[in-house]
Protein backbone atom coordinates (compact mmCIF):
# COMPACT_ATOMS: atom_id res chain seq x y z
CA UNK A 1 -4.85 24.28 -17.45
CA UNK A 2 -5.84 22.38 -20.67
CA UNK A 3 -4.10 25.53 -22.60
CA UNK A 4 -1.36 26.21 -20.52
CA UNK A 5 -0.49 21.96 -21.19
CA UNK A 6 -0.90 23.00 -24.77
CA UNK A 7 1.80 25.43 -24.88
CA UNK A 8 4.50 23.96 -22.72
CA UNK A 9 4.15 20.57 -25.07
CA UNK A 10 4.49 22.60 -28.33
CA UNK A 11 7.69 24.95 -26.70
CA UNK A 12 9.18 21.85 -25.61
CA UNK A 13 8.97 19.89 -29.23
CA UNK A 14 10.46 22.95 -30.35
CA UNK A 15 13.11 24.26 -27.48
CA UNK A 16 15.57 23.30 -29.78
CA UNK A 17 14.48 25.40 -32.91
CA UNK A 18 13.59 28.49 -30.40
CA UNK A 19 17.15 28.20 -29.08
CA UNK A 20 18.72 28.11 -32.60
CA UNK A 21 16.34 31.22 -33.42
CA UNK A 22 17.57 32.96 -30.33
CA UNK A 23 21.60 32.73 -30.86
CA UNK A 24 20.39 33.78 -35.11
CA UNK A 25 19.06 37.29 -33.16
CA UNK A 26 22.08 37.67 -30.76
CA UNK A 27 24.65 37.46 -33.73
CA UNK A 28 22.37 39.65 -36.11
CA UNK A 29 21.93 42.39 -33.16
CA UNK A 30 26.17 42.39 -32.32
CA UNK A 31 26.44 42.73 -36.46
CA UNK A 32 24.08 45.32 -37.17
CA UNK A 33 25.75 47.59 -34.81
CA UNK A 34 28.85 47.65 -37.10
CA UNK A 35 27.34 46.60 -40.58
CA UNK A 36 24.24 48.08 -41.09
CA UNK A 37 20.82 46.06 -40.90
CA UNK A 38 21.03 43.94 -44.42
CA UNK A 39 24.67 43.03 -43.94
CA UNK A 40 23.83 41.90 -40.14
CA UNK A 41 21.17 39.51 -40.99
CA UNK A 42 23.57 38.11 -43.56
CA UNK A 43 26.67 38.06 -41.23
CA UNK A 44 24.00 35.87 -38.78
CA UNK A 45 23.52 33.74 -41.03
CA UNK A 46 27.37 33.23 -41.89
CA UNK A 47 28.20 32.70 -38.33
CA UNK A 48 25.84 30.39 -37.56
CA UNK A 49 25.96 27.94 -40.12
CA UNK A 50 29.33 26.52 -38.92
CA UNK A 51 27.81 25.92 -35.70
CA UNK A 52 24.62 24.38 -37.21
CA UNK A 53 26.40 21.80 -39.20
CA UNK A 54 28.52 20.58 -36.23
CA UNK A 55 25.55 20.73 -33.98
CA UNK A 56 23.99 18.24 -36.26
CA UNK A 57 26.84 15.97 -37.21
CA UNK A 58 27.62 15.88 -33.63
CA UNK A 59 24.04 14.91 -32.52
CA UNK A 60 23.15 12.55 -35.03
CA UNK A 61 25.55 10.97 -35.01
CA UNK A 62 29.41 11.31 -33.62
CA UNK A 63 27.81 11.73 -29.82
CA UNK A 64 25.30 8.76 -29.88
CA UNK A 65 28.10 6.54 -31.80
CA UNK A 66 31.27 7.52 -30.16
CA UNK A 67 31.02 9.19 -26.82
CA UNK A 68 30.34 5.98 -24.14
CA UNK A 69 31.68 3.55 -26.80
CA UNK A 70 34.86 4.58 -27.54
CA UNK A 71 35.48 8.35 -26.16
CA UNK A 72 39.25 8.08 -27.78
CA UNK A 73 37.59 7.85 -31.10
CA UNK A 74 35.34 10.41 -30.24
CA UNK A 75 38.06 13.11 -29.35
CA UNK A 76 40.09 12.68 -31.89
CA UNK A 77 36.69 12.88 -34.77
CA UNK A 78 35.75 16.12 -32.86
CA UNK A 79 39.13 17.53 -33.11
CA UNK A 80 38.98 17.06 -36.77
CA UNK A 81 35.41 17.88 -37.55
CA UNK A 82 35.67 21.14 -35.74
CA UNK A 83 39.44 21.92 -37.30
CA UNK A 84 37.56 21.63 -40.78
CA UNK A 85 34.49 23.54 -39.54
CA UNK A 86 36.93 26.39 -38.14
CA UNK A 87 38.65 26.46 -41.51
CA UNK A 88 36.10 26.49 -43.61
CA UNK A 89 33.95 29.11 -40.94
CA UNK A 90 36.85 32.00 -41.52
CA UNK A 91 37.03 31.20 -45.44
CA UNK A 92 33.25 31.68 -45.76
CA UNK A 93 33.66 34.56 -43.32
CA UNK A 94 36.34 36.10 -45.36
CA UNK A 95 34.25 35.59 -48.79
CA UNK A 96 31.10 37.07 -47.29
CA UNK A 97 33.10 40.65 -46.46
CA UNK A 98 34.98 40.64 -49.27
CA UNK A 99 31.44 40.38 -51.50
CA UNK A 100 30.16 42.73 -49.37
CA UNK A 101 33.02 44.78 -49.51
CA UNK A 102 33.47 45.25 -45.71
CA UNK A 103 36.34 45.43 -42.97
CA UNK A 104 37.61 43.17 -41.56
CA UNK A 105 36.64 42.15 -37.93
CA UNK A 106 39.04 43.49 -35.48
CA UNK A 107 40.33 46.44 -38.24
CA UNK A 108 38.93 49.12 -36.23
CA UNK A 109 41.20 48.45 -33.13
CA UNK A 110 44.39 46.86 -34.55
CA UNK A 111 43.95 43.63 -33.99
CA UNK A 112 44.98 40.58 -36.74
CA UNK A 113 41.87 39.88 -38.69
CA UNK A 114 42.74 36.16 -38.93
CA UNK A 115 43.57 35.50 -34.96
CA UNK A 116 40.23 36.79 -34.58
CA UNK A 117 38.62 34.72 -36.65
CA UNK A 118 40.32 31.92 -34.78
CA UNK A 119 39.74 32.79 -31.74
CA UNK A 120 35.55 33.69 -32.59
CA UNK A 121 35.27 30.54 -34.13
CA UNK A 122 36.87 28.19 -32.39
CA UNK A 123 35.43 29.10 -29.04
CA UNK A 124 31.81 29.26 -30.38
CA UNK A 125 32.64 25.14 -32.05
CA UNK A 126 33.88 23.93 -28.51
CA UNK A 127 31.21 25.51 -27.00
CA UNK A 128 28.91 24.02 -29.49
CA UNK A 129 30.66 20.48 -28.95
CA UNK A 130 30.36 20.63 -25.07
CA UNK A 131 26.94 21.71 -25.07
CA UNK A 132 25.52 18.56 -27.87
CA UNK A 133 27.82 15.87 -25.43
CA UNK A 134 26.21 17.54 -21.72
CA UNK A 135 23.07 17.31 -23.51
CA UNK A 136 23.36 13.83 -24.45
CA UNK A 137 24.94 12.69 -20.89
CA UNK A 138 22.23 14.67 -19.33
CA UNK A 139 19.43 12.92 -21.04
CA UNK A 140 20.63 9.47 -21.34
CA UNK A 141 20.86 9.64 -17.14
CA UNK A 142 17.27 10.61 -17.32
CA UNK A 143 16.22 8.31 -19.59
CA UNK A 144 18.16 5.53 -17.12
CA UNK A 145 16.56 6.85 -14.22
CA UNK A 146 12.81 6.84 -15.83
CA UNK A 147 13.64 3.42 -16.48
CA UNK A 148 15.03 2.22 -13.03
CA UNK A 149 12.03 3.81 -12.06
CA UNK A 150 9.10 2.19 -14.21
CA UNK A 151 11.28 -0.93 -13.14
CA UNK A 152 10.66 -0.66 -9.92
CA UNK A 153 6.92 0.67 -9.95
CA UNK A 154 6.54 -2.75 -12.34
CA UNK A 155 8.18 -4.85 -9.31
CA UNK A 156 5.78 -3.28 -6.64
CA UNK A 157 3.29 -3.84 -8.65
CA UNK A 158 3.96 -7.10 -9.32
CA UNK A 159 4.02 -7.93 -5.29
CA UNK A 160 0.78 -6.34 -4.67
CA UNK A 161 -0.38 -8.70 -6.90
CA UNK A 162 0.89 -11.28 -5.51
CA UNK A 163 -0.78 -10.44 -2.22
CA UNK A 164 -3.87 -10.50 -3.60
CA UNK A 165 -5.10 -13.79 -3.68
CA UNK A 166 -3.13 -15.34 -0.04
CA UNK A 167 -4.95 -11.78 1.24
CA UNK A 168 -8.48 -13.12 -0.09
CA UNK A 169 -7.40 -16.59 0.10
CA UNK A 170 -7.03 -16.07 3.98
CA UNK A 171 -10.06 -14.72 5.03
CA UNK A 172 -12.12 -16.19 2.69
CA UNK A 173 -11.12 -19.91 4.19
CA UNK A 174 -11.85 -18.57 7.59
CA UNK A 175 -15.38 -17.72 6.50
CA UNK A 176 -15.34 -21.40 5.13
CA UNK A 177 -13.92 -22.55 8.04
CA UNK A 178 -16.51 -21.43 10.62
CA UNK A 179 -19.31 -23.10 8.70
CA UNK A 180 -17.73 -26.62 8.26
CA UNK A 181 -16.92 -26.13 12.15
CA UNK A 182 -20.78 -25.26 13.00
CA UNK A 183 -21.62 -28.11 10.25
CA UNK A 184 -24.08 -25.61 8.76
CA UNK A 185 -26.03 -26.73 5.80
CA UNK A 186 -24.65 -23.68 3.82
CA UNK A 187 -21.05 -24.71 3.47
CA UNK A 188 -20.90 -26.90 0.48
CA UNK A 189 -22.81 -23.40 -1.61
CA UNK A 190 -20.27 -21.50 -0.22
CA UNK A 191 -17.77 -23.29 -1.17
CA UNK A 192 -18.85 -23.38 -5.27
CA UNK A 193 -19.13 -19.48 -4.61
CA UNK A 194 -16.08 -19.46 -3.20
CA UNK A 195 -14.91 -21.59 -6.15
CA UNK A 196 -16.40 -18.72 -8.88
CA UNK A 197 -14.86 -15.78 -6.57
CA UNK A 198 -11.33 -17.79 -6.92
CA UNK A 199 -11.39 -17.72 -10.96
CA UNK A 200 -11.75 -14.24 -11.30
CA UNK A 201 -8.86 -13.52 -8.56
CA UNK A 202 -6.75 -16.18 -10.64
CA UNK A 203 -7.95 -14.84 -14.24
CA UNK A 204 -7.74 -11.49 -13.70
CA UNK A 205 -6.17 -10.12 -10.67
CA UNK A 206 -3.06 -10.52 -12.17
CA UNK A 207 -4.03 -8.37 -15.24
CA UNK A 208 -3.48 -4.13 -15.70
CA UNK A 209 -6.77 -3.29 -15.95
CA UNK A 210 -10.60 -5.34 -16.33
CA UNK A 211 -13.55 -3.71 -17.39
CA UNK A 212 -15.85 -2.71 -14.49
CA UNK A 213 -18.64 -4.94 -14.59
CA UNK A 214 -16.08 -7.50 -14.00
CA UNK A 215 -14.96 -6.07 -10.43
CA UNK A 216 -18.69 -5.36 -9.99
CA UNK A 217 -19.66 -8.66 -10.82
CA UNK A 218 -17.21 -10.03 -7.91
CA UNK A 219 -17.99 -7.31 -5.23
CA UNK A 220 -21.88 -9.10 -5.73
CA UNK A 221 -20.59 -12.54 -5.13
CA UNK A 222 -18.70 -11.63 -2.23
CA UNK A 223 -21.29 -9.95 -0.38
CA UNK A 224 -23.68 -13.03 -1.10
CA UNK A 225 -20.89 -15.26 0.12
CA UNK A 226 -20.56 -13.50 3.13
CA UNK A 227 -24.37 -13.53 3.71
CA UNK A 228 -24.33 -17.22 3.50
CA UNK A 229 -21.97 -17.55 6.70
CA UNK A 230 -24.61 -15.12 8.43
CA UNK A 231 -27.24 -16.57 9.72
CA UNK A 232 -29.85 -13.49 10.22
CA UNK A 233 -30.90 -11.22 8.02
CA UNK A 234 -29.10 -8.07 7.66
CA UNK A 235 -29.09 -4.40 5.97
CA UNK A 236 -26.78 -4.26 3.39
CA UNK A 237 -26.76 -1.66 0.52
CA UNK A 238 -25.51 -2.09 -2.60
CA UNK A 239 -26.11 1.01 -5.43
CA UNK A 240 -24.70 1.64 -8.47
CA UNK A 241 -24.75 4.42 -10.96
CA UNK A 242 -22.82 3.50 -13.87
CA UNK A 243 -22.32 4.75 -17.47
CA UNK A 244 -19.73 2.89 -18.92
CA UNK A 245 -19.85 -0.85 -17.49
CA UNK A 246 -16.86 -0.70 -20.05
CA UNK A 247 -14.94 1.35 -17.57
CA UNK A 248 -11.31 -0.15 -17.28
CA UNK A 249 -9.86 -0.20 -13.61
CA UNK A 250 -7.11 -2.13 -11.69
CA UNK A 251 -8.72 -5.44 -10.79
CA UNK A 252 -9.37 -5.98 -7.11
CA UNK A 253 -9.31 -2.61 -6.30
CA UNK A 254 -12.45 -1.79 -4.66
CA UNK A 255 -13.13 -5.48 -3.24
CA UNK A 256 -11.19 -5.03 -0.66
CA UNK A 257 -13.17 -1.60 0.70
CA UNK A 258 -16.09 -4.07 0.75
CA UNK A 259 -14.25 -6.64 2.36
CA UNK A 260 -12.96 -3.53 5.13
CA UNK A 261 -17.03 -2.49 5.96
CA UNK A 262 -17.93 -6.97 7.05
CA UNK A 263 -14.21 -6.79 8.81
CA UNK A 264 -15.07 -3.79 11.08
CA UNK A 265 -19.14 -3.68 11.01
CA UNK A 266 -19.34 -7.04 12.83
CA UNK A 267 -22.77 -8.06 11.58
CA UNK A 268 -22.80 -11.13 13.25
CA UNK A 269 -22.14 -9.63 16.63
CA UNK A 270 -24.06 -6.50 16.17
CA UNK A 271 -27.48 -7.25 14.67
CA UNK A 272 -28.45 -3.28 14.17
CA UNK A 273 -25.61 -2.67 12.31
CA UNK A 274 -25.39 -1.65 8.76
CA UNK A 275 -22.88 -1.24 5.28
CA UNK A 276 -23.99 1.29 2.89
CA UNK A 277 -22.27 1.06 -0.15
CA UNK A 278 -22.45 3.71 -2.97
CA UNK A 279 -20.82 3.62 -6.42
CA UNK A 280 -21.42 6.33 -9.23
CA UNK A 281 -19.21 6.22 -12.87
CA UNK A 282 -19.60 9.27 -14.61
CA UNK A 283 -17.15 10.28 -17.71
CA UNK A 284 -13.84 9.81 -16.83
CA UNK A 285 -14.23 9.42 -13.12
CA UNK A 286 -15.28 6.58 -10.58
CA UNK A 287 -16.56 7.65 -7.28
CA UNK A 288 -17.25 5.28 -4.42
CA UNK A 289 -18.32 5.84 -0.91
CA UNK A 290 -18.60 2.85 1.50
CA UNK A 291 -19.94 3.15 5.22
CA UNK A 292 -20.47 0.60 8.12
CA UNK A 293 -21.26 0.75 11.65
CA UNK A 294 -19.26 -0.08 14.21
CA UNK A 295 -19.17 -0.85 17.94
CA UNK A 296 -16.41 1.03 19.74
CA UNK A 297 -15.65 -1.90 22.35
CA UNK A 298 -15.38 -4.20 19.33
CA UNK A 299 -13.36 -3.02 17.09
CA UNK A 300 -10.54 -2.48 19.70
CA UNK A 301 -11.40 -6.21 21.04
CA UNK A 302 -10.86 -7.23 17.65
CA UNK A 303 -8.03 -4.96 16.17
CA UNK A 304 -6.36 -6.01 19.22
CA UNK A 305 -6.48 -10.05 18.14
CA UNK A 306 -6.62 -9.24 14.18
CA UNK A 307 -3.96 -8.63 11.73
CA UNK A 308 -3.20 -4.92 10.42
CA UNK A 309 -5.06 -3.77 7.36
CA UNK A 310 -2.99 -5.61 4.95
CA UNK A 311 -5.62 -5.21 2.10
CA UNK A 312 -6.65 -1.71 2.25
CA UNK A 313 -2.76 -0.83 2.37
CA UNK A 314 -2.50 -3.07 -0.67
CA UNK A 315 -5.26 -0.47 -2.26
CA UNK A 316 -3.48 2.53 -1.12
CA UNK A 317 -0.37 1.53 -2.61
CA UNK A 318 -1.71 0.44 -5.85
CA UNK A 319 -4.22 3.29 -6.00
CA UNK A 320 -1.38 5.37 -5.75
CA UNK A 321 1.12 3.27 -8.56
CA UNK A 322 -1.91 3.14 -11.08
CA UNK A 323 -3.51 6.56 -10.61
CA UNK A 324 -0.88 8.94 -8.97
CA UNK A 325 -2.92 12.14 -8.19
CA UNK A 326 -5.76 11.16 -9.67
CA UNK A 327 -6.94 8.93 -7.36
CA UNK A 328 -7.25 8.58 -3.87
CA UNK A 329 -8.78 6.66 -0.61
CA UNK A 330 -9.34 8.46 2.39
CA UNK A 331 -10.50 6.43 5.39
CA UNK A 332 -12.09 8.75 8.43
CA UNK A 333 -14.67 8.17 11.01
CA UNK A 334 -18.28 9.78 11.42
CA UNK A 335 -18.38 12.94 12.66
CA UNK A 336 -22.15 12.41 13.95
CA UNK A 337 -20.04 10.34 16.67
CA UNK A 338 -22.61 7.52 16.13
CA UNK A 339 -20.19 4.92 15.28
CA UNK A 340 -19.73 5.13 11.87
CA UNK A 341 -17.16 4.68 9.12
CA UNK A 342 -16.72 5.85 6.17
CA UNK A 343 -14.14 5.24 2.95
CA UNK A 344 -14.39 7.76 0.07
CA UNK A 345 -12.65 6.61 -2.87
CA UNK A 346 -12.33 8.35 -6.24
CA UNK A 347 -10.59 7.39 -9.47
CA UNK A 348 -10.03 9.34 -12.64
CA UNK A 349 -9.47 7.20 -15.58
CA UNK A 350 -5.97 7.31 -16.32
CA UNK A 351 -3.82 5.27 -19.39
CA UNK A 352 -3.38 1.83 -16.31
């Protein structure tokens, strides 16, 4: 694949000398047949060169100046340039055979050597003309779309960002809530963890990419601030496997898997439940796979009362923006049918 990348980049940087290379062999084939191998590769080259130098002049600068700015200006400058190229095209032409000592085109069947000329010449200039100006029309309405495009990704991207922190915000305070309600002695610690959870989401959530230990780093805090609003023990995995702590990913983007797995496990509620979370960094790649238990009756009971999913379609969305098909998070439950789910994410380290 690596290869095959290879070779379409280097035919594209040079599609335009290939094409140029291409038209040099059609006119050198047509003039062989009638002048002989040596003569035909000259006779190419005669041709051509009319059509080279308007190709340029056109591209370089008449088409990028003229054409949207002033089109009048332009017509009238590309009447002119190509009524000097077609007169100077037939005296070069006429020059070369007469060196060469060679008919003249058009001799053979009777026709006017000179309305030949004119006619060869100036339909090869206009078609020359019309192709530089499509060109240019064709890729400046590419360019525009790419950047209505990137415009828009940047304005999604700037609302999922956005609905980070009243997302976290939201059911963090609940959390808060609950304990100031039950007057537990644990509320004023988790509010100072809440208070160190809060700086990152305000330094950095707004940021393109953080290194991983940072999003690390808050995926510990908020499973110890959620084990301060429990108030039994309970099992709660957290492994990593990581080679580059340096790794850069979109902040926030694998918080809110966490934050799925004590939404839907119910550990308060279920005391034999159970999160598993798994992360492994290897190379260019980030793998994560998060599981939680579950109680049939109450996750209905609850999805029934509860918002939708707000956050984890905030990761799909961004996962999606930032990565495109390198990345992915696929949500699914157990098939052991023992109450189970599992998220599988995976990331491949992409310029974010």
């Amino acid at each position: 694949m690596k290869q095959r990348s290879a070779i379409l980049d280097f035919l594209q940087r040079h599609a335009s000398t290939a094409s140029w290379l291409g038209i040099y062999i059609m006119f050198a084939l047509d003039s062989m047949r009638h002048l002989g191998f040596l003569d035909g590769l000259l006779m190419a080259v005669v041709s051509i060169l009319p059509l080279r130098i308007l190709h340029l002049i056109m591209k370089s600068w008449l088409v990028p100046r003229y054409l949207r700015r002033q089109p009048l200006v332009f017509g009238l400058l590309s009447i002119i340039l190509m009524a000097l190229l077609l007169r100077g095209a037939i005296i070069l032409e006429v020059w070369f055979l007469e060196w060469r000592e060679l008919p003249m085109p058009g001799s053979e069947r009777g026709d006017t050597p000179w309305a030949y000329m004119h006619v060869k010449y100036g339909t090869l200039l206009l078609l020359t003309a019309a192709q530089v100006s499509i060109s240019f029309l064709l890729t400046e309405r590419e360019a525009l779309t790419q950047e209505l495009k990137d415009s828009r990704t940047e304005m999604q991207l700037k609302y999922l960002h956005m609905q980070i922190n009243p997302h976290f915000l939201f059911n963090a305070l609940n959390n808060v809530y609950a304990l100031t309600v039950l007057k537990d002695e644990k509320a004023p610690d988790t509010v100072l963890k809440l208070s160190e959870m809060m700086r990152y989401v305000i330094d950095d959530s707004s940021k393109t990419s953080i290194p991983l230990q940072k999003e690390l780093t808050y995926i510990r805090d908020y499973i110890d601030f959620n084990l301060m609003r429990l108030e039994e023990k309970v099992d709660i995995t957290f492994d990593c496997e990581i080679e580059n702590m340096d790794f850069p990913i979109a902040p926030m983007l694998l918080q809110p898997v966490v934050e799925n797995c004590f939404k839907h496990a119910h550990l308060g509620e279920c005391p034999d439940g159970w999160i598993k979370i798994n992360l492994r960094q290897t190379g260019r790649s980030l793998e994560m796979s998060a599981i939680n238990t579950f109680d049939p009756k109450l996750r209905k009971e609850h999805n029934d009362k509860e918002r939708s999913g707000v956050g984890m379609q905030n990761v799909e969305e961004r996962i999606r923006l930032y990565y495109g098909d390198k990345g992915y998070i696929v949500g699914k439950d157990s098939k052991n049918n023992k109450g189970e789910f599992i998220y599988d994410v995976k990331l491949e380290l992409n310029e974010i």
